[in-house]
PDB file of N, CA and C in Angstrom:
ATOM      1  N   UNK A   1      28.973 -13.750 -23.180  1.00  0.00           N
ATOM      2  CA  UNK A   1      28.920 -13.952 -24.619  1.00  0.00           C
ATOM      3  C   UNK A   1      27.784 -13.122 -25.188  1.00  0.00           C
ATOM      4  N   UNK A   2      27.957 -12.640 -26.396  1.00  0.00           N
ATOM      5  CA  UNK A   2      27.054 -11.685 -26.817  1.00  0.00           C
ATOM      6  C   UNK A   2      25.535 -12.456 -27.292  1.00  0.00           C
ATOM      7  N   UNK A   3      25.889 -13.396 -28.068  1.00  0.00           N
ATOM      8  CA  UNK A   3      24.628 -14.234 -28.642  1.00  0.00           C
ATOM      9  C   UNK A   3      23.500 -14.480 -27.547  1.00  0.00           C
ATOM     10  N   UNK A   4      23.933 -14.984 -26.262  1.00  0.00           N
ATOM     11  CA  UNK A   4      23.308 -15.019 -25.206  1.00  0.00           C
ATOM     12  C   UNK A   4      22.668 -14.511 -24.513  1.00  0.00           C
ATOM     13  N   UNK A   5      23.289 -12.921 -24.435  1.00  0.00           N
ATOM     14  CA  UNK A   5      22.837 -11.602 -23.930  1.00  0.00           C
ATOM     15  C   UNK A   5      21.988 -11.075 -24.994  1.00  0.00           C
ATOM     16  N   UNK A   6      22.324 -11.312 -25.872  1.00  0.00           N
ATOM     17  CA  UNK A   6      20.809 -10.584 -27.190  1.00  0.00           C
ATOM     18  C   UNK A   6      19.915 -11.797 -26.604  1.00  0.00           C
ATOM     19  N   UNK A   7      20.117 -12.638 -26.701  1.00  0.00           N
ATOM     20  CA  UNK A   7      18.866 -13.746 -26.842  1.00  0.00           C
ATOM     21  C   UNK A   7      17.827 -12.943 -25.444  1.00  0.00           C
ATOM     22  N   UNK A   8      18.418 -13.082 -24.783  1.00  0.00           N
ATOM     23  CA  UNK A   8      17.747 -13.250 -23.534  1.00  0.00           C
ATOM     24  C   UNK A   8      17.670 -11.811 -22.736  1.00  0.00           C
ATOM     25  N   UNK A   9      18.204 -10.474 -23.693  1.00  0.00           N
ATOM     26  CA  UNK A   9      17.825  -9.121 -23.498  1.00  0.00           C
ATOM     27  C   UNK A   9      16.621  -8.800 -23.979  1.00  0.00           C
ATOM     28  N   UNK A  10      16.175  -9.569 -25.584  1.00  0.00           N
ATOM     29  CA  UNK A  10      15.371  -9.964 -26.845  1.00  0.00           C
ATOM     30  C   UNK A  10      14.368 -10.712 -26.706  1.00  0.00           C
ATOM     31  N   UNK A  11      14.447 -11.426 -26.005  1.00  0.00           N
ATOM     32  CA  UNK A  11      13.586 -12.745 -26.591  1.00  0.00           C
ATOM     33  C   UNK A  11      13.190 -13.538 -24.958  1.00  0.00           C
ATOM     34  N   UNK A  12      13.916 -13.151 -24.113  1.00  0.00           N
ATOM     35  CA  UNK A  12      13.619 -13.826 -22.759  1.00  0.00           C
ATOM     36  C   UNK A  12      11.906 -13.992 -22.647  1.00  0.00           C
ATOM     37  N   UNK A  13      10.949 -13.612 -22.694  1.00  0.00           N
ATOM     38  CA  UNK A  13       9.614 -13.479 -22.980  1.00  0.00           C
ATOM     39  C   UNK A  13       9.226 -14.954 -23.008  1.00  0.00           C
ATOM     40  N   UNK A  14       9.724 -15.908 -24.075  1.00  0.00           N
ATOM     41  CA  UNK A  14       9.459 -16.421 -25.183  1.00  0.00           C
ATOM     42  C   UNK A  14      10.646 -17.836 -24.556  1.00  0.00           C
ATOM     43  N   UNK A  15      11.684 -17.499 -24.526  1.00  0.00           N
ATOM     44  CA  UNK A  15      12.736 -18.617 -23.796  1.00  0.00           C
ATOM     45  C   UNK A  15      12.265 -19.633 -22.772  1.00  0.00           C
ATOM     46  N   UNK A  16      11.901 -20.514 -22.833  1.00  0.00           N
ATOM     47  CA  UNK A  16      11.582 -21.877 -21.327  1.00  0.00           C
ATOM     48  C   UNK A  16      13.227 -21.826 -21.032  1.00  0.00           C
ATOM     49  N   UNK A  17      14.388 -22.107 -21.644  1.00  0.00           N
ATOM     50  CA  UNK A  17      15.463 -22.866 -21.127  1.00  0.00           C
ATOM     51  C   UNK A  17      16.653 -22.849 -22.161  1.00  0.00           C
ATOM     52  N   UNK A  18      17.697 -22.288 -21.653  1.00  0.00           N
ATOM     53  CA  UNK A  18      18.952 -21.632 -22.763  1.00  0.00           C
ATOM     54  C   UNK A  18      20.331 -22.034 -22.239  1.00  0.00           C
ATOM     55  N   UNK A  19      20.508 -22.626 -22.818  1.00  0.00           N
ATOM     56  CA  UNK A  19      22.164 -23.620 -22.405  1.00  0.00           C
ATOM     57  C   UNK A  19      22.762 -23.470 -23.570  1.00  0.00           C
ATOM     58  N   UNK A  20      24.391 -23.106 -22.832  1.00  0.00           N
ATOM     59  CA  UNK A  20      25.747 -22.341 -23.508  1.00  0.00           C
ATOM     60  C   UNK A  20      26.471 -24.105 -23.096  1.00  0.00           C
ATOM     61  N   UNK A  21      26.391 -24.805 -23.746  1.00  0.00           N
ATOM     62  CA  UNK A  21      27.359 -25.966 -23.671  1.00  0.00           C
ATOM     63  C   UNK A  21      28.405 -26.052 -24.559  1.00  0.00           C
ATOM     64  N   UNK A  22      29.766 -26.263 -23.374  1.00  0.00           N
ATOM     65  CA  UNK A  22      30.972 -25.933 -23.600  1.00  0.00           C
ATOM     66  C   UNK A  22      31.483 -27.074 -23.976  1.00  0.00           C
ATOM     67  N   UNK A  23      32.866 -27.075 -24.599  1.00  0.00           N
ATOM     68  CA  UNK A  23      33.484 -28.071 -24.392  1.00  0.00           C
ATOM     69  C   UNK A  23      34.613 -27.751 -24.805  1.00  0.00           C
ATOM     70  N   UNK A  24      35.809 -28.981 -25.319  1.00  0.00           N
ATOM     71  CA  UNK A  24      37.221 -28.546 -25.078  1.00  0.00           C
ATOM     72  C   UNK A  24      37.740 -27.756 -26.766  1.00  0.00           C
ATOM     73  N   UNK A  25      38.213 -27.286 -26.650  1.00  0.00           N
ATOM     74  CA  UNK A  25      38.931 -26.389 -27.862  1.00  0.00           C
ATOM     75  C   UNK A  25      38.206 -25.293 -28.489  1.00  0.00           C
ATOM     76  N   UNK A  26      37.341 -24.650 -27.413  1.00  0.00           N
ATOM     77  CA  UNK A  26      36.616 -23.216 -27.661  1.00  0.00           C
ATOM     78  C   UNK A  26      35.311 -23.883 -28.073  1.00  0.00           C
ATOM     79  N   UNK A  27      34.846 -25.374 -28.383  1.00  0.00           N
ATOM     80  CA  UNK A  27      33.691 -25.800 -28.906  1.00  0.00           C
ATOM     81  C   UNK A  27      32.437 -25.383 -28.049  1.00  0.00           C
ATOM     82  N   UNK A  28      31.240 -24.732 -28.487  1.00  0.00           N
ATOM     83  CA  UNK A  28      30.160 -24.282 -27.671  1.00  0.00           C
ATOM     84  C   UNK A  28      28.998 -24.635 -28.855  1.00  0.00           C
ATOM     85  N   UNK A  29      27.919 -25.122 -28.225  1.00  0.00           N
ATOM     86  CA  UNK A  29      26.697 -25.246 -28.389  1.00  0.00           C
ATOM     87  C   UNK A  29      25.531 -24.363 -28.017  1.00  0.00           C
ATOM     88  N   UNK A  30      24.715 -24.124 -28.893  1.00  0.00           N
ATOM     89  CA  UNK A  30      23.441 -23.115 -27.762  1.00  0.00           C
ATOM     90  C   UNK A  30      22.387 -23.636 -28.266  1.00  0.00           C
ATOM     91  N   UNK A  31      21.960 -23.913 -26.990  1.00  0.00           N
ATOM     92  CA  UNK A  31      20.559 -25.123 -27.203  1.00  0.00           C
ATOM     93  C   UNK A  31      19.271 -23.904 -26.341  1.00  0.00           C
ATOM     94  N   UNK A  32      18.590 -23.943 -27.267  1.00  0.00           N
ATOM     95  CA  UNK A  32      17.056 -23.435 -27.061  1.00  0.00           C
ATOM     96  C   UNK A  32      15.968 -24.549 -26.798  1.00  0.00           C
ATOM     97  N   UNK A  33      15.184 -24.066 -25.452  1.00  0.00           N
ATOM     98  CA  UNK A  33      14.056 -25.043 -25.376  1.00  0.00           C
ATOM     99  C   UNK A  33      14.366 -26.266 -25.560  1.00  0.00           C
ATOM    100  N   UNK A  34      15.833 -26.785 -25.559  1.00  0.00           N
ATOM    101  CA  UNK A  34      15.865 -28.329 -25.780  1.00  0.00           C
ATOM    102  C   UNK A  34      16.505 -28.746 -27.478  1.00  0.00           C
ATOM    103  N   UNK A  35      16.452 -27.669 -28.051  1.00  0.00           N
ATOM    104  CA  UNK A  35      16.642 -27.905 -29.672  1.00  0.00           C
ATOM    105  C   UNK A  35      17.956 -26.964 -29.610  1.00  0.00           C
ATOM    106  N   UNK A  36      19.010 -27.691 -30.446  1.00  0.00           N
ATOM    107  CA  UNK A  36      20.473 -27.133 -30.653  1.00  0.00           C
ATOM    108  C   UNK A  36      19.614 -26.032 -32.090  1.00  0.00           C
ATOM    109  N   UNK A  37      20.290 -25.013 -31.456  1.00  0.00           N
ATOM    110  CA  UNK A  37      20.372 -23.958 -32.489  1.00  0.00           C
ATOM    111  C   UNK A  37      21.758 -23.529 -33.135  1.00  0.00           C
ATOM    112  N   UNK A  38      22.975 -23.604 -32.274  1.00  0.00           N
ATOM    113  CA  UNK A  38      24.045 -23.243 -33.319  1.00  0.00           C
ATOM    114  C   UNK A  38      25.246 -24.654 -32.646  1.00  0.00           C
ATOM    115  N   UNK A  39      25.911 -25.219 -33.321  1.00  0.00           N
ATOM    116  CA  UNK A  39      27.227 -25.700 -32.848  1.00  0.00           C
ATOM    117  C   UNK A  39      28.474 -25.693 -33.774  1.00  0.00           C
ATOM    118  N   UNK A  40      28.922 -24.789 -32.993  1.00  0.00           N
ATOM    119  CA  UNK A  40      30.614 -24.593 -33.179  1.00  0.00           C
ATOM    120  C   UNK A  40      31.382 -25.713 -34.272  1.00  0.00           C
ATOM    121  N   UNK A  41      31.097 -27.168 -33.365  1.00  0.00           N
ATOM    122  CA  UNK A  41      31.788 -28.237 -34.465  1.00  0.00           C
ATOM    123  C   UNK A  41      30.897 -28.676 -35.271  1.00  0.00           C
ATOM    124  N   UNK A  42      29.916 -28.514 -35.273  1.00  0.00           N
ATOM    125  CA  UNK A  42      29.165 -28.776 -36.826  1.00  0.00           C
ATOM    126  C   UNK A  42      29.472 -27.948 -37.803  1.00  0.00           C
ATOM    127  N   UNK A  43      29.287 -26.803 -37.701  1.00  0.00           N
ATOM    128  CA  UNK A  43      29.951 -25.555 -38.768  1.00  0.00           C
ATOM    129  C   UNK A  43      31.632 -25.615 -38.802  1.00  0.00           C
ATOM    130  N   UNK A  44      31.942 -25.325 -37.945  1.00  0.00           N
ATOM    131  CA  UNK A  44      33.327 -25.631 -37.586  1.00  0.00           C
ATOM    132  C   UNK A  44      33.825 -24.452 -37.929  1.00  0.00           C
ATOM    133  N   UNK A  45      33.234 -23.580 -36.903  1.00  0.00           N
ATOM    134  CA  UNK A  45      33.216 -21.474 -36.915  1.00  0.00           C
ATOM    135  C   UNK A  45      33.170 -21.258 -36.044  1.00  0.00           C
ATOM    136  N   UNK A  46      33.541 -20.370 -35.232  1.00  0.00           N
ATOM    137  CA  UNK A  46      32.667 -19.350 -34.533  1.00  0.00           C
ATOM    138  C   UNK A  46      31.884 -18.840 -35.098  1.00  0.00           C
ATOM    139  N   UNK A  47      30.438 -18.315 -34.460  1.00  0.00           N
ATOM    140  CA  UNK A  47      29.504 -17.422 -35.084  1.00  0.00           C
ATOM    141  C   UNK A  47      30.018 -16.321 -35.024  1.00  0.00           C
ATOM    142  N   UNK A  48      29.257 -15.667 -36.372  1.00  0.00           N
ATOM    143  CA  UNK A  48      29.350 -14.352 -37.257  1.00  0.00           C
ATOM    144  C   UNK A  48      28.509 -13.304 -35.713  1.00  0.00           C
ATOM    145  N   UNK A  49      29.100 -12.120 -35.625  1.00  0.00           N
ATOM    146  CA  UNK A  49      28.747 -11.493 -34.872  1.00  0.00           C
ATOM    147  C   UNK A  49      27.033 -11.390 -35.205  1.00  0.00           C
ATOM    148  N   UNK A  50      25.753 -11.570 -34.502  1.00  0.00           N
ATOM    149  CA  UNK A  50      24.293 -11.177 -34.664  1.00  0.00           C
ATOM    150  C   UNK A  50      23.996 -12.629 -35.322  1.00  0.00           C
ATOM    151  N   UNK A  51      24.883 -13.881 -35.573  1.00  0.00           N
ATOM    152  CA  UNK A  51      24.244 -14.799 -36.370  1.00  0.00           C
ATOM    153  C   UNK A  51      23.534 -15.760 -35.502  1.00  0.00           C
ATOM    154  N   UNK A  52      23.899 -16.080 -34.369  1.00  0.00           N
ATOM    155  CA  UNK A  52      22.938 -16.832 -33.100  1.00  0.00           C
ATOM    156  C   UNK A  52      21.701 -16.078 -33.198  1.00  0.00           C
ATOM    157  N   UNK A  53      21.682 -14.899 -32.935  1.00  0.00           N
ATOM    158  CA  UNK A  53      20.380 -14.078 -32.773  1.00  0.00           C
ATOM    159  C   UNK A  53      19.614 -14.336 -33.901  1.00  0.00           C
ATOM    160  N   UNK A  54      20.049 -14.226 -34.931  1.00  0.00           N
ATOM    161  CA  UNK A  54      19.101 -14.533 -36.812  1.00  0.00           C
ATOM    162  C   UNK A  54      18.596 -15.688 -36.671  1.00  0.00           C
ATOM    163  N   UNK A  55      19.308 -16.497 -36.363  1.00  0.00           N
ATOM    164  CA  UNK A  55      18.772 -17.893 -36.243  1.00  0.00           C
ATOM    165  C   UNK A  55      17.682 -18.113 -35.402  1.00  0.00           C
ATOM    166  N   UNK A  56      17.997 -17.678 -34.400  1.00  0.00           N
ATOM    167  CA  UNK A  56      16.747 -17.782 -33.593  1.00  0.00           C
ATOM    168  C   UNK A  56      15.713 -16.832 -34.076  1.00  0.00           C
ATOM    169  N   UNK A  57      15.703 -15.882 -34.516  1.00  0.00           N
ATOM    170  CA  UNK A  57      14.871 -15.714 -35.275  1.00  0.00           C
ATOM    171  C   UNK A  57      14.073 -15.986 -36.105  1.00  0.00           C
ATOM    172  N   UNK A  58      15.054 -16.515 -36.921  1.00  0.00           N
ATOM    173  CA  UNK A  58      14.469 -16.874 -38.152  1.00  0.00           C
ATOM    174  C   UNK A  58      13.572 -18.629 -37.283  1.00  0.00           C
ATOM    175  N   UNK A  59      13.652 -18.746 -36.421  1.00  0.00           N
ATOM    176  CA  UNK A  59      12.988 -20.227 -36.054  1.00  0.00           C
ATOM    177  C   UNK A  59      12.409 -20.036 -35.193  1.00  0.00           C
ATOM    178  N   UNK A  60      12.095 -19.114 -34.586  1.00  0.00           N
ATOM    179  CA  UNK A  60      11.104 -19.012 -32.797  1.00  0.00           C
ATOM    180  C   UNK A  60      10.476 -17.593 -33.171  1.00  0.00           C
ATOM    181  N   UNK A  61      11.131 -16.425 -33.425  1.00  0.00           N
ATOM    182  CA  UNK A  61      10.864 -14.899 -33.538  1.00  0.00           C
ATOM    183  C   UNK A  61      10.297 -14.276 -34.063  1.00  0.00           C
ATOM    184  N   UNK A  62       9.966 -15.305 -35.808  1.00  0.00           N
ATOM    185  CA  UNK A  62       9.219 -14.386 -36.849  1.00  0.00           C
ATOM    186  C   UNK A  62       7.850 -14.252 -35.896  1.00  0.00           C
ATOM    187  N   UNK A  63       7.571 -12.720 -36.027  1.00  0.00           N
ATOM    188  CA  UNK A  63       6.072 -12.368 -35.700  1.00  0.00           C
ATOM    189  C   UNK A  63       5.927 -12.182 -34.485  1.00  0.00           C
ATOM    190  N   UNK A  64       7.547 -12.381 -33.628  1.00  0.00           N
ATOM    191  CA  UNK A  64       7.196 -11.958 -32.285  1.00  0.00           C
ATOM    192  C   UNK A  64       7.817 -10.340 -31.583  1.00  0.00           C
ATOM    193  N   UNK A  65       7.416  -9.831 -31.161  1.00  0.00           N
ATOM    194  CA  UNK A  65       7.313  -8.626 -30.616  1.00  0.00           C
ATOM    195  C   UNK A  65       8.868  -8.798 -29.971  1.00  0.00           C
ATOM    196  N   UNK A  66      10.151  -8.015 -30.051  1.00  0.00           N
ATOM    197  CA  UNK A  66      11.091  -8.308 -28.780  1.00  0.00           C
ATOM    198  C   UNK A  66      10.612  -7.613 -27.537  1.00  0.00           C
ATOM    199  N   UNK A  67      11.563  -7.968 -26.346  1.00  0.00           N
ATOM    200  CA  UNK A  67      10.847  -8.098 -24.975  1.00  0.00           C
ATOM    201  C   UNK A  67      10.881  -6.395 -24.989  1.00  0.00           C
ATOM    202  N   UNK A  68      10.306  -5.693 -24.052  1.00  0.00           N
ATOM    203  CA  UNK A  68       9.964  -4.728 -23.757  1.00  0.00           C
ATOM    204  C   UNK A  68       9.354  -3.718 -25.151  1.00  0.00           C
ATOM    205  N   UNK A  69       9.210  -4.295 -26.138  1.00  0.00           N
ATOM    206  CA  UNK A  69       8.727  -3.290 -26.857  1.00  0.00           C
ATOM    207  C   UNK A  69       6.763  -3.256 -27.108  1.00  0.00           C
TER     208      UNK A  69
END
């Protein structure tokens, strides 16, 4: 999944613990550090291509350097 692979191409530095929780009818969760950052049946979407990544941004990232830069 792409959201996952940015996160953790991006931001692994900074990540303790990143869970893709699944469930039945394409429903997925992505929980950061313990805190749900996006779920599928709360919005009741798929995410917008780069919108997992914003989010985490916009809540862990402002002001942080991504990894290798």
């Amino acid at each position: 999944m792409s959201a996952v692979s940015d996160l953790l191409s991006d931001y692994q530095h900074i990540i303790e613990r990143l869970e893709l929780v699944m469930g039945g009818a394409g429903v997925f969760d992505v929980v950061v550090d313990g805190e749900l950052l996006f779920s599928k049946k709360r919005i009741g979407r798929h995410a917008e291509p780069g919108e997992v990544l914003e989010l985490f941004i916009q809540r862990y990232g402002q002001g942080v350097a991504r990894y290798g830069t």
